[in-house]
C-alpha atoms as a PDB file:
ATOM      1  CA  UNK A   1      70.336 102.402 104.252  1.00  0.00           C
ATOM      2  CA  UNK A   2      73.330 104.666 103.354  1.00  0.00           C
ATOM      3  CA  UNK A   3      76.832 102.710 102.415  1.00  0.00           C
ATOM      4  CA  UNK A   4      79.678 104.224 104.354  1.00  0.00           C
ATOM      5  CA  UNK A   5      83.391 103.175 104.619  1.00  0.00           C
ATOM      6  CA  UNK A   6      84.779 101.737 107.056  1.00  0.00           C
ATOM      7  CA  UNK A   7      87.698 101.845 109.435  1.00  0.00           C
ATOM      8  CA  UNK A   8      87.794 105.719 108.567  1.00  0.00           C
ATOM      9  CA  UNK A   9      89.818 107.766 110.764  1.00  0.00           C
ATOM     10  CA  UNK A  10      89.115 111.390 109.185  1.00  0.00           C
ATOM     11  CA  UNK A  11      89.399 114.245 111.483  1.00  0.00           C
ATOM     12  CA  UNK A  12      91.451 112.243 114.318  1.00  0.00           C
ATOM     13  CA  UNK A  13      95.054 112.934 115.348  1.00  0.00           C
ATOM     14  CA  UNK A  14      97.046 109.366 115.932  1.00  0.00           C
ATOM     15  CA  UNK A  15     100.716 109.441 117.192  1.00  0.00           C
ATOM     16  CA  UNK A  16     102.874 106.282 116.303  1.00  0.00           C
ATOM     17  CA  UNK A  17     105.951 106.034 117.890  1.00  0.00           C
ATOM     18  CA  UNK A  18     108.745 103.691 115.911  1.00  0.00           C
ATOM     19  CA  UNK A  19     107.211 105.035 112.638  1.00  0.00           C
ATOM     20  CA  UNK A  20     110.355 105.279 110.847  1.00  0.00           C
ATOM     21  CA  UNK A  21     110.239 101.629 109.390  1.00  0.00           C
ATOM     22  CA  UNK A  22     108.623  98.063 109.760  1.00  0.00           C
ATOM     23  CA  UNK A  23     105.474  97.961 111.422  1.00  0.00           C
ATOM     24  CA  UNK A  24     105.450 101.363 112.805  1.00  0.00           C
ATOM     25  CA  UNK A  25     105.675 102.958 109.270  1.00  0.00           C
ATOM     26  CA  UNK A  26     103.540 100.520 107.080  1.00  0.00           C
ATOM     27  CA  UNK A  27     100.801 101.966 110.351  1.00  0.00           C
ATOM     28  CA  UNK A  28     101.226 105.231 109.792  1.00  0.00           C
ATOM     29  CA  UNK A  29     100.714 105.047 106.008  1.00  0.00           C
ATOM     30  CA  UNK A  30      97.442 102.816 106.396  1.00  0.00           C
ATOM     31  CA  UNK A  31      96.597 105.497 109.180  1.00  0.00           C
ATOM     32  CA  UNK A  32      96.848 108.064 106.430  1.00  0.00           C
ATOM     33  CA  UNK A  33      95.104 106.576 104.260  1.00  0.00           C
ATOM     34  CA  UNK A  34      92.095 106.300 106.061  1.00  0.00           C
ATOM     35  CA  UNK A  35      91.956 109.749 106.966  1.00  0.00           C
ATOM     36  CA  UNK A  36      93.989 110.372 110.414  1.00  0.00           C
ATOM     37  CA  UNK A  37      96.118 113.271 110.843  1.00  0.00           C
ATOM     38  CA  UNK A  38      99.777 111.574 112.060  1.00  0.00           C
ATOM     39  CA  UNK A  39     102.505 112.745 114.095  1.00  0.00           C
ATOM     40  CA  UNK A  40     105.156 109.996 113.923  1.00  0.00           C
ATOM     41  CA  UNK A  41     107.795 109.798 116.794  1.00  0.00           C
ATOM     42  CA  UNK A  42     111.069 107.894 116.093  1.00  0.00           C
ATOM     43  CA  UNK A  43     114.790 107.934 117.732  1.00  0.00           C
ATOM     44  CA  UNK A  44     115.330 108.597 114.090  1.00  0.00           C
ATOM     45  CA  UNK A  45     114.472 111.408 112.821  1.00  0.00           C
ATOM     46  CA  UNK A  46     115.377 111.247 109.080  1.00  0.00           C
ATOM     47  CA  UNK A  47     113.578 107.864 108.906  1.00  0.00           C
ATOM     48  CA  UNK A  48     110.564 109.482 110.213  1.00  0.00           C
ATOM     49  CA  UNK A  49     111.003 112.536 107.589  1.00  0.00           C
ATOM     50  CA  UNK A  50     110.877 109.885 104.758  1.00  0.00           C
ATOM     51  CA  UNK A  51     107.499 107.980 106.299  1.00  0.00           C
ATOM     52  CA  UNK A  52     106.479 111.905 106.474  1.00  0.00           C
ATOM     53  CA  UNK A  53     107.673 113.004 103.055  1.00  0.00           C
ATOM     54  CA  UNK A  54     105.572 109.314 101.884  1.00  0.00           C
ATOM     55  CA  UNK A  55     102.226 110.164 103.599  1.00  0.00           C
ATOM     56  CA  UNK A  56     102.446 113.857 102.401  1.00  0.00           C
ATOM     57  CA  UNK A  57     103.345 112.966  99.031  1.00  0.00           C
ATOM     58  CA  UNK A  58      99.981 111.084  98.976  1.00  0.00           C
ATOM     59  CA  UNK A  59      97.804 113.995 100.304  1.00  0.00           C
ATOM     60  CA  UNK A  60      97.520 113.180 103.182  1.00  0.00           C
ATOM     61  CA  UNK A  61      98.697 115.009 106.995  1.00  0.00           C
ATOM     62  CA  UNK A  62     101.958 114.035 108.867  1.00  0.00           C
ATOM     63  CA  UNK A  63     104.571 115.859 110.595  1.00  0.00           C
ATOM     64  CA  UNK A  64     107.735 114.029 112.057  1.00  0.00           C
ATOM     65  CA  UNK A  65     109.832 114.186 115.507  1.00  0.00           C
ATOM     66  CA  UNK A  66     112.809 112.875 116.849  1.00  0.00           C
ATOM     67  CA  UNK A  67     112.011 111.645 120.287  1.00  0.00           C
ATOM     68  CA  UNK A  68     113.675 109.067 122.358  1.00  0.00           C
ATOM     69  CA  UNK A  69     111.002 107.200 123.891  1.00  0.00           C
ATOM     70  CA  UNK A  70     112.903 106.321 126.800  1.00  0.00           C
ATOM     71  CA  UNK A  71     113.687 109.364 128.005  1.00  0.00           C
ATOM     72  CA  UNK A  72     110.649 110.719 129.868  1.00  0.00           C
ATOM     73  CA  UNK A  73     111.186 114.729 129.411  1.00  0.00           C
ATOM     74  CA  UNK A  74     111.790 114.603 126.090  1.00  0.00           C
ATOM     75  CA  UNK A  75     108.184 112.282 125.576  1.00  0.00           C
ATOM     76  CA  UNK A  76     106.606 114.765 127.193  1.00  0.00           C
ATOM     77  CA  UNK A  77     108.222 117.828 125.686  1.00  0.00           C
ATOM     78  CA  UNK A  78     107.294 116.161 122.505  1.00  0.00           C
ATOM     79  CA  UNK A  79     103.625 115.342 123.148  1.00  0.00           C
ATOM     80  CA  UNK A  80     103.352 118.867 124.613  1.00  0.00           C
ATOM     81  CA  UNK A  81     104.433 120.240 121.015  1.00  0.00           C
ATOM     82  CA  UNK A  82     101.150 118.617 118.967  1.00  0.00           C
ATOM     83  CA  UNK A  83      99.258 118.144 122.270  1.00  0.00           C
ATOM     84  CA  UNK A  84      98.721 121.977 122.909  1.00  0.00           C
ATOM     85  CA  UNK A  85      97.189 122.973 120.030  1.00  0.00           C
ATOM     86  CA  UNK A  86      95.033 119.923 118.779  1.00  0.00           C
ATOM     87  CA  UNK A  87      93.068 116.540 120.773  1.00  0.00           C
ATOM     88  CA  UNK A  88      95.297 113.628 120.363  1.00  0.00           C
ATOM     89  CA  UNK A  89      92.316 110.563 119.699  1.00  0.00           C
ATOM     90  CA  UNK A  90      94.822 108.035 119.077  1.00  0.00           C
ATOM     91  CA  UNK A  91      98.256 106.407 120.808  1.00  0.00           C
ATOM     92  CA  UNK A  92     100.317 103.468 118.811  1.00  0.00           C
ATOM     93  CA  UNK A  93     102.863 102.236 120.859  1.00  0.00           C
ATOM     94  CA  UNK A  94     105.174 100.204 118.916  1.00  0.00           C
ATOM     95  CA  UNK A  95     108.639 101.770 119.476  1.00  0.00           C
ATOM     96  CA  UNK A  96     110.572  98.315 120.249  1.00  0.00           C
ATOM     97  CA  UNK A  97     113.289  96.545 120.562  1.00  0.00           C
ATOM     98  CA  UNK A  98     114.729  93.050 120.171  1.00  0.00           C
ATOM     99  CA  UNK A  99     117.413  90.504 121.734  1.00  0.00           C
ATOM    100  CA  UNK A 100     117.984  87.236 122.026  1.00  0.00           C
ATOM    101  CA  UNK A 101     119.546  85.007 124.355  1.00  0.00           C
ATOM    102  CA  UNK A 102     118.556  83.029 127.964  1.00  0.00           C
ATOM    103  CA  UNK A 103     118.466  84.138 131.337  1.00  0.00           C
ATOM    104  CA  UNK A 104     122.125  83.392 131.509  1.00  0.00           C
ATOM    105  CA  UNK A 105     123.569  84.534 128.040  1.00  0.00           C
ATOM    106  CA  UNK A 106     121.311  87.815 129.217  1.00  0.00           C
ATOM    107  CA  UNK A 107     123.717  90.570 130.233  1.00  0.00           C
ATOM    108  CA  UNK A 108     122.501  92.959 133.000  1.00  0.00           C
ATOM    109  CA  UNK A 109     123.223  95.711 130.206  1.00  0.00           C
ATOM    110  CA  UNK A 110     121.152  93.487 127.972  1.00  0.00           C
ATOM    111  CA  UNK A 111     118.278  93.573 130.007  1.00  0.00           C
ATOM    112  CA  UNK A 112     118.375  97.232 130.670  1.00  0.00           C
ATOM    113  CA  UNK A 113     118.234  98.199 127.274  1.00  0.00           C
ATOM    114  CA  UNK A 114     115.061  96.080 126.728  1.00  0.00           C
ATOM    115  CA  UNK A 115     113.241  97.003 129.795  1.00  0.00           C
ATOM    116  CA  UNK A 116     113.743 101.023 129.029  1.00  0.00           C
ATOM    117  CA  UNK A 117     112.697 100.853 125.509  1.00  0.00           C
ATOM    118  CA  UNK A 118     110.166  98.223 125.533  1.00  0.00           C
ATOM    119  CA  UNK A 119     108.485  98.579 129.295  1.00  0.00           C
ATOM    120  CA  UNK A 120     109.675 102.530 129.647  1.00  0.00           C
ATOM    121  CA  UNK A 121     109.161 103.821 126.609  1.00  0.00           C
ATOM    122  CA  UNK A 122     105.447 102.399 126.774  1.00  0.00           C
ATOM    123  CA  UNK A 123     105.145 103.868 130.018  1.00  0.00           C
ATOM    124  CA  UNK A 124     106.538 107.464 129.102  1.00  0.00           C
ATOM    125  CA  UNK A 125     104.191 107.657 126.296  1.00  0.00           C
ATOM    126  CA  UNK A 126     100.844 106.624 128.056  1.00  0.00           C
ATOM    127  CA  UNK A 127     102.028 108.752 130.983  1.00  0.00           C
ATOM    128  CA  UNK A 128     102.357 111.776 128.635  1.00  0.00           C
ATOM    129  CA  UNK A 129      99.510 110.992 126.817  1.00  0.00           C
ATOM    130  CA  UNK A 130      96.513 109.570 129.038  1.00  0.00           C
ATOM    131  CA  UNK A 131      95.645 112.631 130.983  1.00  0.00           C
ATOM    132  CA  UNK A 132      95.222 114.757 127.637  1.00  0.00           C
ATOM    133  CA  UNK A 133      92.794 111.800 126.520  1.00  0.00           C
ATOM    134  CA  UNK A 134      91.216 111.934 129.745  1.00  0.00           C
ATOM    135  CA  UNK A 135      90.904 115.774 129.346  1.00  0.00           C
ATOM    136  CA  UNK A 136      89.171 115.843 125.491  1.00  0.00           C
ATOM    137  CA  UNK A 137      86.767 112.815 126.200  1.00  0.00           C
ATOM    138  CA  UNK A 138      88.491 110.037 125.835  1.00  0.00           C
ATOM    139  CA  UNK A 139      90.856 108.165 123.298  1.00  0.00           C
ATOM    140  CA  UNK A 140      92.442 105.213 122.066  1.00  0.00           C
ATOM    141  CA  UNK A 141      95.810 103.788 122.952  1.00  0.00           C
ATOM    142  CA  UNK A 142      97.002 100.527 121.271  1.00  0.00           C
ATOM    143  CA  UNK A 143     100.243  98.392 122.295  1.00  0.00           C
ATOM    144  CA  UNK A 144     102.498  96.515 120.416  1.00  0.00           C
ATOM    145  CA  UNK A 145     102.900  93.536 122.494  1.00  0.00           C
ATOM    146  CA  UNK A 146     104.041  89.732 121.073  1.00  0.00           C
ATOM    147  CA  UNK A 147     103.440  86.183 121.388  1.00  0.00           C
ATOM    148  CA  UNK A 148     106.443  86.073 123.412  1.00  0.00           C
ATOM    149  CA  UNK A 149     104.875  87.872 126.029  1.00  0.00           C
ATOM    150  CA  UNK A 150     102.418  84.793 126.461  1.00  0.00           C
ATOM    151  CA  UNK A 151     103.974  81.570 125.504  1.00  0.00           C
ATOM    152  CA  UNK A 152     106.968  80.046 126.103  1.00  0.00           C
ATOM    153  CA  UNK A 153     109.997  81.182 123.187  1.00  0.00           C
ATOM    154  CA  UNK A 154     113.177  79.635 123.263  1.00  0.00           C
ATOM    155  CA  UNK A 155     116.456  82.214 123.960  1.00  0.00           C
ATOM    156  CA  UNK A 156     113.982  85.392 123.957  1.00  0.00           C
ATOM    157  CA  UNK A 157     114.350  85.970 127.760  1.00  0.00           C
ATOM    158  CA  UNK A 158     114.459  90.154 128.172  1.00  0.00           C
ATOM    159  CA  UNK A 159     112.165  90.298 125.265  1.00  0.00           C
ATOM    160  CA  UNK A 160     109.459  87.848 126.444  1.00  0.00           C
ATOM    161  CA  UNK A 161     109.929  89.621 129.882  1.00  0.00           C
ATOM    162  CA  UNK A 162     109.434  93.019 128.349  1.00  0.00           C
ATOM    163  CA  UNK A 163     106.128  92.195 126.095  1.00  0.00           C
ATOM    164  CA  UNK A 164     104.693  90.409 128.888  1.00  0.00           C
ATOM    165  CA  UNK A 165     104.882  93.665 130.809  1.00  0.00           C
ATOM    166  CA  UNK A 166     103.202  95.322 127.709  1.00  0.00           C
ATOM    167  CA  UNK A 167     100.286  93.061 128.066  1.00  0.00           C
ATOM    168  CA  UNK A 168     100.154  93.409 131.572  1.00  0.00           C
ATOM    169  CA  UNK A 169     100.187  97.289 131.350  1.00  0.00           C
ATOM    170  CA  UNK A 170      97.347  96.925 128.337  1.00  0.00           C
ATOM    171  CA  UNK A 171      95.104  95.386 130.697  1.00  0.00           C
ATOM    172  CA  UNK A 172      95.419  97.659 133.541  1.00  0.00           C
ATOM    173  CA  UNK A 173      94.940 100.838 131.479  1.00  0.00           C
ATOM    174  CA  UNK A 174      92.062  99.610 129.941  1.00  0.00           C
ATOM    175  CA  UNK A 175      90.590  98.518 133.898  1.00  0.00           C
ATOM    176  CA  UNK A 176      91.400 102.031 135.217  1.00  0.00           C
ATOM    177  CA  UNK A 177      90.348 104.325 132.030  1.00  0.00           C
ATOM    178  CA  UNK A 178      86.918 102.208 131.692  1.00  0.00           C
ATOM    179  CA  UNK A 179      84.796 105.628 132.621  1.00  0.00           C
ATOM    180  CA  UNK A 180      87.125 108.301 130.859  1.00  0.00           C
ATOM    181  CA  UNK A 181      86.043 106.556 127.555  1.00  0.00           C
ATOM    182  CA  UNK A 182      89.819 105.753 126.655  1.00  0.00           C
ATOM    183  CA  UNK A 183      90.016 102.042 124.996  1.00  0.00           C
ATOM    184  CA  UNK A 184      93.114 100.059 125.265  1.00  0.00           C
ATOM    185  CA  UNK A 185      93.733  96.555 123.576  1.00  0.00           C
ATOM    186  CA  UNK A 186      97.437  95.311 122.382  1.00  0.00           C
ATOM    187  CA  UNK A 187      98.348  92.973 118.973  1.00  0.00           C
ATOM    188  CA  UNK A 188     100.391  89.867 119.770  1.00  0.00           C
ATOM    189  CA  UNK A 189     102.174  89.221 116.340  1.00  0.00           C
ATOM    190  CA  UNK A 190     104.547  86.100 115.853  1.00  0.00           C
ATOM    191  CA  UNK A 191     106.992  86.884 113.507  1.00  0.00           C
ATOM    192  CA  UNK A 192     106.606  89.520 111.095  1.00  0.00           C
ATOM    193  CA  UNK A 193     109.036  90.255 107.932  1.00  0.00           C
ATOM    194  CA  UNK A 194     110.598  94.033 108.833  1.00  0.00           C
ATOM    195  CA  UNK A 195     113.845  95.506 107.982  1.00  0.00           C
ATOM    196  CA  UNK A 196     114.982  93.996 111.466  1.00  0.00           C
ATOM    197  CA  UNK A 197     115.061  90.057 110.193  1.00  0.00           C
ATOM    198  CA  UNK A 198     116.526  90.805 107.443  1.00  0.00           C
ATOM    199  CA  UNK A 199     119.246  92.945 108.799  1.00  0.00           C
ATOM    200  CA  UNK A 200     119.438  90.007 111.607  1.00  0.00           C
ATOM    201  CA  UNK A 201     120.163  87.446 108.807  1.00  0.00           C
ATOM    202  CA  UNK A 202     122.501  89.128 107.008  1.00  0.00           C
ATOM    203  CA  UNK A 203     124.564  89.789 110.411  1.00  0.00           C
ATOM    204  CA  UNK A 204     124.144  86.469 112.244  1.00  0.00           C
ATOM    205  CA  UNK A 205     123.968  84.163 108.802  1.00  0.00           C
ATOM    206  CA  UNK A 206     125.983  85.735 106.479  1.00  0.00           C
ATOM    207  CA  UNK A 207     125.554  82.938 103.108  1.00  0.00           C
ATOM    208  CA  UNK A 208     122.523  80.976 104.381  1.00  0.00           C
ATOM    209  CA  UNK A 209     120.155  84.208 104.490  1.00  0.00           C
ATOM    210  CA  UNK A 210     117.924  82.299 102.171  1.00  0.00           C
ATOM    211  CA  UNK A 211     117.624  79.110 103.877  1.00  0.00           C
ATOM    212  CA  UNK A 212     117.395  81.083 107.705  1.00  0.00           C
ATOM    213  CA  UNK A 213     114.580  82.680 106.621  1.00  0.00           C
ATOM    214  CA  UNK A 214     112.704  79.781 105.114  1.00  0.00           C
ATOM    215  CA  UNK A 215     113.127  78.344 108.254  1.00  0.00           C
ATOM    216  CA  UNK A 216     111.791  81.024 110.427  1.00  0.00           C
ATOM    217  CA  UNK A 217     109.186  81.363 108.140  1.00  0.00           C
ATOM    218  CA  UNK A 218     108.061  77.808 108.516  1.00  0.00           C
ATOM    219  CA  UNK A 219     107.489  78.054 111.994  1.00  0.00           C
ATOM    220  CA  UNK A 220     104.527  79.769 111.644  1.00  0.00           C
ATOM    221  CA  UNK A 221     101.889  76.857 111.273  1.00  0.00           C
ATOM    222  CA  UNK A 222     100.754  79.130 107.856  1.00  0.00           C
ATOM    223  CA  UNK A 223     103.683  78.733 106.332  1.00  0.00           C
ATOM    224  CA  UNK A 224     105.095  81.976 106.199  1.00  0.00           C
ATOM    225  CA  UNK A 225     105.469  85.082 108.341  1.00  0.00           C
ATOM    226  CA  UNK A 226     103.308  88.389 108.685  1.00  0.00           C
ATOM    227  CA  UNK A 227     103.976  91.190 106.927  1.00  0.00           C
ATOM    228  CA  UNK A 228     103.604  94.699 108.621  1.00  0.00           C
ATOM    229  CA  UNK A 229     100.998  95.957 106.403  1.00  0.00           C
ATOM    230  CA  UNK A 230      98.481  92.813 107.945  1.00  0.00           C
ATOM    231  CA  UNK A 231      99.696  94.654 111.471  1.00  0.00           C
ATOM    232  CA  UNK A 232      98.799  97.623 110.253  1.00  0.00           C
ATOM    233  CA  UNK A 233      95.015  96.441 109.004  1.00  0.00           C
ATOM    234  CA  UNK A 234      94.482  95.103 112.419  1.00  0.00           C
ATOM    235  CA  UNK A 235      95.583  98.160 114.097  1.00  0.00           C
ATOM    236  CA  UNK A 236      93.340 100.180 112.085  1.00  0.00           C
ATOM    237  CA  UNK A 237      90.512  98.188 112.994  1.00  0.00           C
ATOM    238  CA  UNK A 238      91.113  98.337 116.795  1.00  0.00           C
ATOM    239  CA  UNK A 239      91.754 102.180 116.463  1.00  0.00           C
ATOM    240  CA  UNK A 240      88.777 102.548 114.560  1.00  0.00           C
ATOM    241  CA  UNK A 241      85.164 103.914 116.171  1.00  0.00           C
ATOM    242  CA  UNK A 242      84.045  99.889 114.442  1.00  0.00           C
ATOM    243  CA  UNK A 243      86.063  98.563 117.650  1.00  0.00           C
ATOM    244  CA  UNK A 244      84.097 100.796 119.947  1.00  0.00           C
ATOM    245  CA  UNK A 245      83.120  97.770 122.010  1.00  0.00           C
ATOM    246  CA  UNK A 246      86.940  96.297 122.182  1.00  0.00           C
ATOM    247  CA  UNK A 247      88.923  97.441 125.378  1.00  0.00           C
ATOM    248  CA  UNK A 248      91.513  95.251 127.474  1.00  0.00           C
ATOM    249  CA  UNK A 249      92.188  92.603 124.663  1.00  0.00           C
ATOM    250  CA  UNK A 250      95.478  91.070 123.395  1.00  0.00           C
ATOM    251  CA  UNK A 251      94.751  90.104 119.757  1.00  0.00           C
ATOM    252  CA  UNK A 252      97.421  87.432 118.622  1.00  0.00           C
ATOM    253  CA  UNK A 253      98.390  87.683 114.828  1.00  0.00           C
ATOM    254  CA  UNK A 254      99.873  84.813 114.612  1.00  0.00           C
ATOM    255  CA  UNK A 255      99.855  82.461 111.718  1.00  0.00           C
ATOM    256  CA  UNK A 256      98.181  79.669 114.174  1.00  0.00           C
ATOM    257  CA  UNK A 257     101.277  79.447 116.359  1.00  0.00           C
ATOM    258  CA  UNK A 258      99.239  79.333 119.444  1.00  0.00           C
ATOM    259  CA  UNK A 259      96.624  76.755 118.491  1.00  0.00           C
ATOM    260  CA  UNK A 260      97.993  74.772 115.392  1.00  0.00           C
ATOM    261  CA  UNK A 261     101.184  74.039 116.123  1.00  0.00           C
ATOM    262  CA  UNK A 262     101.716  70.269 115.541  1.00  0.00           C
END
């Protein structure tokens, strides 16, 4: 029998959307490295030259847009730019937001912001993307969703409200894109160690970064939180032909938190 890699991705086009840092980059690169062509969307568009400039560096294909995600022409003036002249096999949405605070610390302007990037944004880029998939034989979208949109987080109202919707939304685009051969599962991380904690700490605990973060890190029954490059193996996986068989899940990556917490 003949040994062949796996988890390659040569000869497929995959669009990640947040790619510009965190999760959404350390994706991209593993992407890359595993043979995908990537076009990396991000409200940012010099942070998603330098994940670019990183990938090409290596050898390997990327080109970079500026696209607001929540803004539904410019998705699909963007998608229309790559989606013209080449088959898009692969979606990662993980352009996403944070806040925290309960239902009544929530301000209406609050909860706006979090719906349109985290619920929207989703939305806009499925919309834009599923009938080309359905078009070229099918595809594979994949959702960055959270263990706050299944369990019960204290002062992550909007948030829990907003990945809840992403899981819900997972499960009916897998149901209704069952025959056009286009797969659709979400991850469920708890937390994960991006440029967003970090900045967090250094805002909200300015002189007890250190101890914050131990802290946060210990609630993770392992001891510790993720870091984005264990998102990113997942989500290779998953977007890989070896996950053929995997449609409609919501994979938690969660250090335990759902089943060993004390």
């Amino acid at each position: 029998m003949a040994i062949t890699a796996d988890f390659r991705l040569d000869g497929k086009v995959a669009v990640v959307t947040g790619a510009g840092s965190g999760i959404g980059r350390a994706i991209a690169l593993k992407f890359a490295a595993r043979g995908a062509s990537l076009r990396l969307l991000d409200i940012n568009q010099t942070d998603a030259e330098e994940t670019s400039q990183q990938i090409i560096s290596a050898g390997c294909k990327a080109t970079a847009y500026a696209c607001d995600v929540t803004a539904q022409g410019e998705v699909n003036s963007t998608f229309e730019k790559f989606s013209q002249r080449e088959q898009i096999h692969i979606l990662v949405n993980n352009a996403g937001v944070s806040h925290i605070g309960s239902v009544e610390s929530t301000t209406e302007a609050d909860f706006d912001r979090i719906f349109q990037v985290n619920v929207k944004g989703f939305y806009n880029c499925m919309h834009a993307c599923v009938g080309h998939m359905k078009t070229h034989g099918g595809g594979v979208i994949l959702n960055m969703a959270s263990i706050a949109g299944s369990t019960g987080l204290s002062d992550r109202f909007a948030y829990s409200m907003s990945k809840g919707a992403v899981i819900a939304m997972t499960y009916s685009v897998a149901r209704d894109y069952l025959s056009h051969n286009i797969r659709c599962n979400c991850i469920s991380p708890a937390r994960v160690h991006t440029p967003f904690v970090d900045n967090y700490l250094r805002k909200t605990y300015p002189g007890n970064e250190k101890e914050t973060f131990d802290k946060l890190s210990k609630a993770q029954p392992i001891g510790r939180m993720a870091e984005p490059e264990e998102v990113a193996s997942l989500a290779l996986f998953l977007c890989s032909d070896e996950a053929s068989f995997i449609t409609g899940a919501d994979y938690p990556l969660d250090g335990g938190y759902f089943n060993l917490r004390g």
